[in-house]
Protein backbone atom coordinates (compact mmCIF):
# COMPACT_ATOMS: atom_id res chain seq x y z
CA UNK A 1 119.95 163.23 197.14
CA UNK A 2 116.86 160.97 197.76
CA UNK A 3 116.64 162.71 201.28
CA UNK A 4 116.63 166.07 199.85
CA UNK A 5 114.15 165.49 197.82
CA UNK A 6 116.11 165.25 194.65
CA UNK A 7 114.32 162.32 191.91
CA UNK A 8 117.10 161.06 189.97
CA UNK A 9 117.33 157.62 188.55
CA UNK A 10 119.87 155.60 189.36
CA UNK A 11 121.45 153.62 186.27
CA UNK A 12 124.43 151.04 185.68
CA UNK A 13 126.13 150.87 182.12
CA UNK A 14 128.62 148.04 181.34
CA UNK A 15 131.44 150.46 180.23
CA UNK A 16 132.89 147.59 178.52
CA UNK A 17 136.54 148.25 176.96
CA UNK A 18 137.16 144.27 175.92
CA UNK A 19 135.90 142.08 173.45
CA UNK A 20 136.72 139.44 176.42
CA UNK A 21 133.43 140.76 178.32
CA UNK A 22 130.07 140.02 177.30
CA UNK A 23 128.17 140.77 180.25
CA UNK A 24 128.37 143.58 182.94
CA UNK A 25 125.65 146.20 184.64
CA UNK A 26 122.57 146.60 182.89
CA UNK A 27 119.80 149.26 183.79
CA UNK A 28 115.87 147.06 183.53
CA UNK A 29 112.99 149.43 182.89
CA UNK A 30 109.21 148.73 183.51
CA UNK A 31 107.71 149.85 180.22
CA UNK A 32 104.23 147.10 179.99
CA UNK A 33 105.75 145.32 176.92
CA UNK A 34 108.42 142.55 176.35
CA UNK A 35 108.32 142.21 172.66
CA UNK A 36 111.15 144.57 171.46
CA UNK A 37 108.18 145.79 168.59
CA UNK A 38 106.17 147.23 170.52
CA UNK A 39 108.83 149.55 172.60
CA UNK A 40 108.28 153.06 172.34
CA UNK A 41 111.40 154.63 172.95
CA UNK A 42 110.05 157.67 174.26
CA UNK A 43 107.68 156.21 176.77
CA UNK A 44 110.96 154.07 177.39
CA UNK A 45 112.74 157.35 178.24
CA UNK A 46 109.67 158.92 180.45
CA UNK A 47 109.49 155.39 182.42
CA UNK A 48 113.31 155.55 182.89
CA UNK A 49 113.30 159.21 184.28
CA UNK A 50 110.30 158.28 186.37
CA UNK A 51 112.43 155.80 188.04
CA UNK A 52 111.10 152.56 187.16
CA UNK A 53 114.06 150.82 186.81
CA UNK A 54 116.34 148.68 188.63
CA UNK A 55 119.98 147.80 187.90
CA UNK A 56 121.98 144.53 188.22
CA UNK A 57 124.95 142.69 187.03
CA UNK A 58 122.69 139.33 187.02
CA UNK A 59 119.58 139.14 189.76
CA UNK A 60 116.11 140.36 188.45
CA UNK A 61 114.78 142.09 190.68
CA UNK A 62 110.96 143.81 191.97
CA UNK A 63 110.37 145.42 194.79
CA UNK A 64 106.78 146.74 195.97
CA UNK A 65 105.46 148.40 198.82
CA UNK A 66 101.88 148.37 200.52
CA UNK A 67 100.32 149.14 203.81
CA UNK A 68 99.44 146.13 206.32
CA UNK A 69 97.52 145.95 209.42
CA UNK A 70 98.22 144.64 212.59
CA UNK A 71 97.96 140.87 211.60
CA UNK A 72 100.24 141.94 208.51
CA UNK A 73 97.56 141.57 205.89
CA UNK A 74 97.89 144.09 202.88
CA UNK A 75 95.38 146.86 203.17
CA UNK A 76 96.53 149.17 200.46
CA UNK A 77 97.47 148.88 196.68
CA UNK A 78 100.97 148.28 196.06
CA UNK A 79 103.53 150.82 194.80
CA UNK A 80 106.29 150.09 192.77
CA UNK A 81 109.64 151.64 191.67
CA UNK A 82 109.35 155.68 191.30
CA UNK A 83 105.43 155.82 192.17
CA UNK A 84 104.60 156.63 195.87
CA UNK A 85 103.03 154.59 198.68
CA UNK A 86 100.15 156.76 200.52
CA UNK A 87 99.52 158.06 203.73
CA UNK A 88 98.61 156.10 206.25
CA UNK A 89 98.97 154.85 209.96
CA UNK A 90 99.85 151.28 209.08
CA UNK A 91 102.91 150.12 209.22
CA UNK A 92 104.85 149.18 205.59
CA UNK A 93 104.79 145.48 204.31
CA UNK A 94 107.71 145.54 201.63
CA UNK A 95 107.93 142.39 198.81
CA UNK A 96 111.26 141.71 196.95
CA UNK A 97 111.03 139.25 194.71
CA UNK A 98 114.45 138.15 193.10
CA UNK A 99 114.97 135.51 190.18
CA UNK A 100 118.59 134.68 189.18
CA UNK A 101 119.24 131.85 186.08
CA UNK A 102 120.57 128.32 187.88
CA UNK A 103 124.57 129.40 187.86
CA UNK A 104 123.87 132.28 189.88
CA UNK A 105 122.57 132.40 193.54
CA UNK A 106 120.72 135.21 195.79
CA UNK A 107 122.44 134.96 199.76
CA UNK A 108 121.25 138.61 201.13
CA UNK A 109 118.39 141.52 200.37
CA UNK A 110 118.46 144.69 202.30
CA UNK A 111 116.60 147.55 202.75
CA UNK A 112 117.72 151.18 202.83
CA UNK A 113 115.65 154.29 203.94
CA UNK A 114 116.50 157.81 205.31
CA UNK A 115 117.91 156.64 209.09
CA UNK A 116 118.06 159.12 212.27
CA UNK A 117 121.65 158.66 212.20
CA UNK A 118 121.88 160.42 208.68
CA UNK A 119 120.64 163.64 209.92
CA UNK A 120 124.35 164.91 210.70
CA UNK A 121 124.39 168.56 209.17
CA UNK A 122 127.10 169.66 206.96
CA UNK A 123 129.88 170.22 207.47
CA UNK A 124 130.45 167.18 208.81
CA UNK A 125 133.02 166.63 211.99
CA UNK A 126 135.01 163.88 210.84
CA UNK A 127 136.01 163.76 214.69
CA UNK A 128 132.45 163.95 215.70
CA UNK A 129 130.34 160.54 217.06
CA UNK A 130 128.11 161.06 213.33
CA UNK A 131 130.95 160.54 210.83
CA UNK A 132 131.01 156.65 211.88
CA UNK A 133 127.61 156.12 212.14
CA UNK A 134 126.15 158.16 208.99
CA UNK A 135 126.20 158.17 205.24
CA UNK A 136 125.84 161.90 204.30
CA UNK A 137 127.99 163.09 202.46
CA UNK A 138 128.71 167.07 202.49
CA UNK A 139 130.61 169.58 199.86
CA UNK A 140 130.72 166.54 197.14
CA UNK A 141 133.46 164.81 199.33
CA UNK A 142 132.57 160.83 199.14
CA UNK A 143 131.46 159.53 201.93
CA UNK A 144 133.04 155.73 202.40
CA UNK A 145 131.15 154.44 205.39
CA UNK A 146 128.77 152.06 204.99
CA UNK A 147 127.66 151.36 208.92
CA UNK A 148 125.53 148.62 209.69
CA UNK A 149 123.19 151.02 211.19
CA UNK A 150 122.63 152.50 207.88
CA UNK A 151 120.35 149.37 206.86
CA UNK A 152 116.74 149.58 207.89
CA UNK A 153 116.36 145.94 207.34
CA UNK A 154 117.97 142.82 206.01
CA UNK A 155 117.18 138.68 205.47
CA UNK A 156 119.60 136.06 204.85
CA UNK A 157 118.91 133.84 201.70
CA UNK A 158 119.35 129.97 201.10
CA UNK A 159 118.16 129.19 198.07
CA UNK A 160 115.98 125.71 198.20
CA UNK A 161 115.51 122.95 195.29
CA UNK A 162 111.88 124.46 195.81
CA UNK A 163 112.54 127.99 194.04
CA UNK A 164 113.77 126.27 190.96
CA UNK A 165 111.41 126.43 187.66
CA UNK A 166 111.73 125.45 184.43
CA UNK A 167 112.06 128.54 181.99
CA UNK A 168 112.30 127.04 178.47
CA UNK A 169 113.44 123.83 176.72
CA UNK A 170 115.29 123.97 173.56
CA UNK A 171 116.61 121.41 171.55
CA UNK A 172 116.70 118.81 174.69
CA UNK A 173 118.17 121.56 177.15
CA UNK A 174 116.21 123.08 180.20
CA UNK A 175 116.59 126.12 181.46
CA UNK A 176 115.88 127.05 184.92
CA UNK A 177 115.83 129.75 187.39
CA UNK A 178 115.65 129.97 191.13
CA UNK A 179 112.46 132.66 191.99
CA UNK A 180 112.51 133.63 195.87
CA UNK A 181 110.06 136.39 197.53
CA UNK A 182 111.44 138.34 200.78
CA UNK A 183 108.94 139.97 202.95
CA UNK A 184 109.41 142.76 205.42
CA UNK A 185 107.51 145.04 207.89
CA UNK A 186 108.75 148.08 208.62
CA UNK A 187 107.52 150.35 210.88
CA UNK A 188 105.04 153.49 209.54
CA UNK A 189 107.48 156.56 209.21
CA UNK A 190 106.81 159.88 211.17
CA UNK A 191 107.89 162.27 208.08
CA UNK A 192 107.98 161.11 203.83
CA UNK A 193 110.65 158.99 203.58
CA UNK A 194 111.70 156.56 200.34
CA UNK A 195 112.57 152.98 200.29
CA UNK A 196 115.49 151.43 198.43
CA UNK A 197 116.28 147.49 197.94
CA UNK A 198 119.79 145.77 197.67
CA UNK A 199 120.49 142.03 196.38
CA UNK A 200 123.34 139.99 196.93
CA UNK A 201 124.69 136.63 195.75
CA UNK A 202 128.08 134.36 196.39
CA UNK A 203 128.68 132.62 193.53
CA UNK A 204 130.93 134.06 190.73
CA UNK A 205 130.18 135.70 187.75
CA UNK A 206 133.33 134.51 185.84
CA UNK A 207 133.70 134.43 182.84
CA UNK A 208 130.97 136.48 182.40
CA UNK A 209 131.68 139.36 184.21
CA UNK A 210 135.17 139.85 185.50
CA UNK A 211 137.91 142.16 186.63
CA UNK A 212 140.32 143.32 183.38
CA UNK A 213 143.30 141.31 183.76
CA UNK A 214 142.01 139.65 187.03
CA UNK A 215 140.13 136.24 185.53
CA UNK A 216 138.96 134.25 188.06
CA UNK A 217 141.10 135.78 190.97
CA UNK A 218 139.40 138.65 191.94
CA UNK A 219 135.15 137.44 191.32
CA UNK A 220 132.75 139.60 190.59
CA UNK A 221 129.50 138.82 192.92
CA UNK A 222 125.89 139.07 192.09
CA UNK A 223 124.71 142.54 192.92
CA UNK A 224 121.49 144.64 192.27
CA UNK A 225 119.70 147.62 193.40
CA UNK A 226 115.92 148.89 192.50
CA UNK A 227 115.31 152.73 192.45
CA UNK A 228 113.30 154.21 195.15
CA UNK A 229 109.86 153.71 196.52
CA UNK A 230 108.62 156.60 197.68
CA UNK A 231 106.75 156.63 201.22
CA UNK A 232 104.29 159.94 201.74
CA UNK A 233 103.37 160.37 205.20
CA UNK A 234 101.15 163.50 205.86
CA UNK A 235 98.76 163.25 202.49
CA UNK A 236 100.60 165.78 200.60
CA UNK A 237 102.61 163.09 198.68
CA UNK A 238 106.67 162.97 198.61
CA UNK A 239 106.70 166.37 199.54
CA UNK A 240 108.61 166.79 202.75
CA UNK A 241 111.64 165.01 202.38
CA UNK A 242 113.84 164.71 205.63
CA UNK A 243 116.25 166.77 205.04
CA UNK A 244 114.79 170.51 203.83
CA UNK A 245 115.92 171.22 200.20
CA UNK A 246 118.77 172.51 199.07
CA UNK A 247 118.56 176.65 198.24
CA UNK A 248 118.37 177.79 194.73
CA UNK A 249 121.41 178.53 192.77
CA UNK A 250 122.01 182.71 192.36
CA UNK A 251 121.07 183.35 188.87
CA UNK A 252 122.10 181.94 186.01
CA UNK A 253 125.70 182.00 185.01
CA UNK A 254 126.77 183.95 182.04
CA UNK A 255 126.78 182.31 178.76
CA UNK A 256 129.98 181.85 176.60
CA UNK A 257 130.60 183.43 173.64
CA UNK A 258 129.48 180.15 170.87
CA UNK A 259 132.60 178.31 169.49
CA UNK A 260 133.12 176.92 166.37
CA UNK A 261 132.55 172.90 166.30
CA UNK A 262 136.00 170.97 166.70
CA UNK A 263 138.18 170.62 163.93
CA UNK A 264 139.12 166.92 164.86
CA UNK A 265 139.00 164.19 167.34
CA UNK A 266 142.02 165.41 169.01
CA UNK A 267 140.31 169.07 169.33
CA UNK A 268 137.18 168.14 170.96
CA UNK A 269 138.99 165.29 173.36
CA UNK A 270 141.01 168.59 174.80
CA UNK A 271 138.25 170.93 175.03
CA UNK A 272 136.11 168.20 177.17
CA UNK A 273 139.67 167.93 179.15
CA UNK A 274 139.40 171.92 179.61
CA UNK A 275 135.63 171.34 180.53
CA UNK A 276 136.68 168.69 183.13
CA UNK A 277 139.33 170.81 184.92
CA UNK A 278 137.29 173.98 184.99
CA UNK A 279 134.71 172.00 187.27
């Protein structure tokens, strides 16, 4: 979607069914205010469908973007999550900063951009050379490969007594959390592009966060991703995205006669069921 030009947020919801859980995925926005008073929800919403955001199941994460020169100083503001990095010859100096609370740990951050070797058209040849080395998916069938040339770049993580900071004390307990910054260069793109970060950990999240009816067998790992940075390349700003975007529906569809509101639960549980299947 990204590489059609298509801005959607990406989001993660806990979906929680058990008492049992008290954790899960959580979507962070970037709204300027901590103190739950001062939240506007509807600059909460605009921030959200902006795509300042980032979602994890336990790392905090920030990723920004800025131009460097050849010694790799920064030469350009930063952008953050949904705004847009602009034009320029220098190459792309990217900052992920991660913090996870003492329990946790951060082992791996990667980067993910449009790659040359997603620029198989649809349909794709599952028999063709692409379909190993390429993410895109065609005709809403999922895609399952996840090819290591589909990273644009990665750094291993050992966290160090050194990232560790106090956080709070309270009544004779400390609280701590490891902060670690990852810096990359990546080369300046030829064509708009957009810039996506990935965080991993190793240690489980049990029995915070685990697999219904699984416990500690099956762990869930620490896992994050940030929404897009977008990367303009010719001055026009993210307005050329690799691939060309996709055609306009025909015109609209013909609406349905109204219906009256379900008479129960049971009625409006089957006509989302029809819903589903007419899809």
């Amino acid at each position: 979607m990204l590489s059609r030009g298509l801005k959607v947020a990406g989001t993660g919801v806990s979906d929680t069914h058990t008492r049992s859980l008290v954790s899960g995925w959580r979507t962070f926005i970037r709204v300027g205010v901590d103190a739950p008073a001062d939240l506007d929800p509807v600059a909460m919403s605009d921030a959200l469908n902006a795509g300042r955001a980032f979602v994890t199941n336990g790392p905090f994460v920030r990723i920004r973007a800025y131009r460097v020169d050849a010694s790799g100083a920064q030469v350009s503001g930063a952008a953050d999550t949904g705004e847009t990095l602009g034009p320029s010859a220098d190459d792309v100096g990217v900052s992920v900063e991660v913090q996870v609370p003492e329990y946790l740990d951060v082992t791996r951050v990667e980067l993910y951009q449009h790659r040359p070797e997603d620029d198989a058209s649809c349909p794709l040849d599952l028999a063709g050379p692409n379909a190993t080395t390429t993410r895109v998916a065609c005709d809403g069938e999922m895609n399952v490969n996840w090819p290591p040339s589909s990273i644009a770049a990665r750094q291993d993580v050992a966290l160090t007594a050194g990232d560790l900071e106090m956080v709070a004390s309270v009544d004779g307990v400390d609280y701590r959390r490891y902060r670690v910054a990852v810096t990359f260069r990546l080369p300046a793109p030829a064509g708009d592009n957009w810039l996506v970060a990935m965080v991993y950990g190793s240690k489980s999240l049990f029995p915070l966060l685990y697999l219904p009816g699984s416990g500690a067998a099956k762990p869930v790992l620490p896992f994050a991703f940030t929404n897009p940075i977008f990367i303009d390349a010719d001055g026009g700003g993210f307005d050329h995205p690799p691939f060309q975007p996709l055609p306009a529906r025909p015109g609209p569809r013909t609406p349905r006669a109204p219906r009256p509101p379900p008479g129960s639960v049971r009625e409006a549980v089957n006509r989302w069921g029809e819903w589903v299947t007419a899809q």
